[in-house]
C-alpha atoms as a PDB file:
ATOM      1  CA  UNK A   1     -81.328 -64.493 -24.299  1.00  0.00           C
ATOM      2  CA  UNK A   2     -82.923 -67.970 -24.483  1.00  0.00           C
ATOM      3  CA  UNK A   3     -82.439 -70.796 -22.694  1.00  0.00           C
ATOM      4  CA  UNK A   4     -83.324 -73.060 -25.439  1.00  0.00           C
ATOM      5  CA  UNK A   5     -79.910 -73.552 -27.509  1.00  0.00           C
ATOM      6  CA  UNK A   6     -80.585 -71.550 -31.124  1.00  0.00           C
ATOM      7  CA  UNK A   7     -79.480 -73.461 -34.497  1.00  0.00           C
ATOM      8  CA  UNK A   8     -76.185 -72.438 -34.795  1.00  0.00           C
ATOM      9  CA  UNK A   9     -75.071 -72.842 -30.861  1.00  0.00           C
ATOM     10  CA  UNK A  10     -76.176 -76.469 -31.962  1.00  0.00           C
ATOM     11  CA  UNK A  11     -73.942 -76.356 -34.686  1.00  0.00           C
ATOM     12  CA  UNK A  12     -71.182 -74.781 -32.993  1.00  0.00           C
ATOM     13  CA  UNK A  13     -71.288 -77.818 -30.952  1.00  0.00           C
ATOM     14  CA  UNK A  14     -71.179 -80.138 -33.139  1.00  0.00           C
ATOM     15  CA  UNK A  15     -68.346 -78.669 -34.971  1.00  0.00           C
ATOM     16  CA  UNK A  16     -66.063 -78.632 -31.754  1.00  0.00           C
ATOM     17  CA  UNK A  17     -66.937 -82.111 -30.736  1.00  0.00           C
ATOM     18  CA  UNK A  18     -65.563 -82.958 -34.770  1.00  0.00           C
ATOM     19  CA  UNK A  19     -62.621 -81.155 -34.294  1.00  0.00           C
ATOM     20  CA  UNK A  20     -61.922 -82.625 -30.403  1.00  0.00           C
ATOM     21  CA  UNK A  21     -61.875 -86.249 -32.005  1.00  0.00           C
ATOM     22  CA  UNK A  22     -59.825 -85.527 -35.707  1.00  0.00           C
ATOM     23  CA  UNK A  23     -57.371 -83.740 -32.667  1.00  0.00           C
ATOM     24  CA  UNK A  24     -57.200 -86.198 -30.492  1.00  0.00           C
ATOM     25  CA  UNK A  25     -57.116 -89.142 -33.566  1.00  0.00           C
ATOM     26  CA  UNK A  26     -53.361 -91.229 -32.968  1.00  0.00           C
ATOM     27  CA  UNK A  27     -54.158 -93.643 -35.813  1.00  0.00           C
ATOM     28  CA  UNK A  28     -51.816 -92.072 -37.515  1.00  0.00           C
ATOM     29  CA  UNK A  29     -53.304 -91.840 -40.883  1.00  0.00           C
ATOM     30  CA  UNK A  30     -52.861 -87.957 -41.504  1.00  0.00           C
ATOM     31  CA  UNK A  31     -48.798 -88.225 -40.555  1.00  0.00           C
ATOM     32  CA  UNK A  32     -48.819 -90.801 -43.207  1.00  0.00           C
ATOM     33  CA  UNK A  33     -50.849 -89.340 -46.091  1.00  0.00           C
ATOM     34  CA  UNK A  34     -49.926 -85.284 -45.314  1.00  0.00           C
ATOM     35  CA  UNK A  35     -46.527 -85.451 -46.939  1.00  0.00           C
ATOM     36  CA  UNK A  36     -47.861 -87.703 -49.845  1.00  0.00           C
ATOM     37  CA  UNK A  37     -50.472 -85.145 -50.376  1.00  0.00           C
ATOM     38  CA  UNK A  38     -48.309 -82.237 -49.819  1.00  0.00           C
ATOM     39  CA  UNK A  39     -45.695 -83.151 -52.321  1.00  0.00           C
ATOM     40  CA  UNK A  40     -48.972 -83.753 -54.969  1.00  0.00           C
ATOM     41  CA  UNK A  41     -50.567 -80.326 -54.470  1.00  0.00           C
ATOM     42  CA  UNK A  42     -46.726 -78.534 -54.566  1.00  0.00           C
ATOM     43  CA  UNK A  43     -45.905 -80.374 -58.003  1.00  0.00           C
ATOM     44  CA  UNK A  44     -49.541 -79.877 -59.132  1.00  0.00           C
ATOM     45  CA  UNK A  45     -49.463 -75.999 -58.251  1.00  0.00           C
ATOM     46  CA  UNK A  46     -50.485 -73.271 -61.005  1.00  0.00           C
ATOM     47  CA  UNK A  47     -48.098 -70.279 -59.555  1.00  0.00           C
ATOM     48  CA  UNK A  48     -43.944 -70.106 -58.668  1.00  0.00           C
ATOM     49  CA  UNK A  49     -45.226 -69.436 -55.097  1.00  0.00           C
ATOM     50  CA  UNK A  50     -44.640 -71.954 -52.473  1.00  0.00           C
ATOM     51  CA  UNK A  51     -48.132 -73.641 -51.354  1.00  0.00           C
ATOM     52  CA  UNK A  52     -46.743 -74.232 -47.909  1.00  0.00           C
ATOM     53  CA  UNK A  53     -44.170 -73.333 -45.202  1.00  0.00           C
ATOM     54  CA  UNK A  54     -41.763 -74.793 -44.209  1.00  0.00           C
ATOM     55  CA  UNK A  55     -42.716 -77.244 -40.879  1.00  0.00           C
ATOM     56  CA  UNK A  56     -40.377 -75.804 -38.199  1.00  0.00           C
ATOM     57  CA  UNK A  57     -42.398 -72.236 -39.499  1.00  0.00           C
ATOM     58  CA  UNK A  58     -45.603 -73.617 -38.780  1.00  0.00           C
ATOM     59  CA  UNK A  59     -44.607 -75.553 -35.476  1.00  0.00           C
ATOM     60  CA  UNK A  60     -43.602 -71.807 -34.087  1.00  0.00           C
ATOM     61  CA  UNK A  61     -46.715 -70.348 -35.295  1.00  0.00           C
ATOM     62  CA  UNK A  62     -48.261 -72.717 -33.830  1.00  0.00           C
ATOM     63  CA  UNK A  63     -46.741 -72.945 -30.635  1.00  0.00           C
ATOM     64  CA  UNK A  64     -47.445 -68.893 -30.740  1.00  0.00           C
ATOM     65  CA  UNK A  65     -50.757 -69.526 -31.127  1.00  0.00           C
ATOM     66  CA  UNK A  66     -51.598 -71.458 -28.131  1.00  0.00           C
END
């Protein structure tokens, strides 16, 4: 294996550093727009299906997946 860091480990980084900061954002700016888009994307959907669970759903699967 190389020591010099290939393309994608480069990328790789990148990408985590990204998601570290949009994680760690408290501007609160997606707690504000989420439901606003939410509500647009359920009334704008093309199928009966439900676009998204229900919160308490996804807080368990989260918590579950940490």
């Amino acid at each position: 294996m190389s020591t010099i860091p290939s393309l994608q480990e480069n990328r790789n980084a990148k990408a985590i550093k990204l998601l570290d900061e949009w994680l760690s954002d408290q501007s609160g700016y997606d707690e504000n727009v989420w439901p606003k888009l939410k509500k647009l994307i359920e009334v704008h959907r093309l199928s009966a299906r439900k676009q998204f669970w229900e919160s308490s759903v996804l807080r368990l699967v989260f918590r579950v997946w940490h």
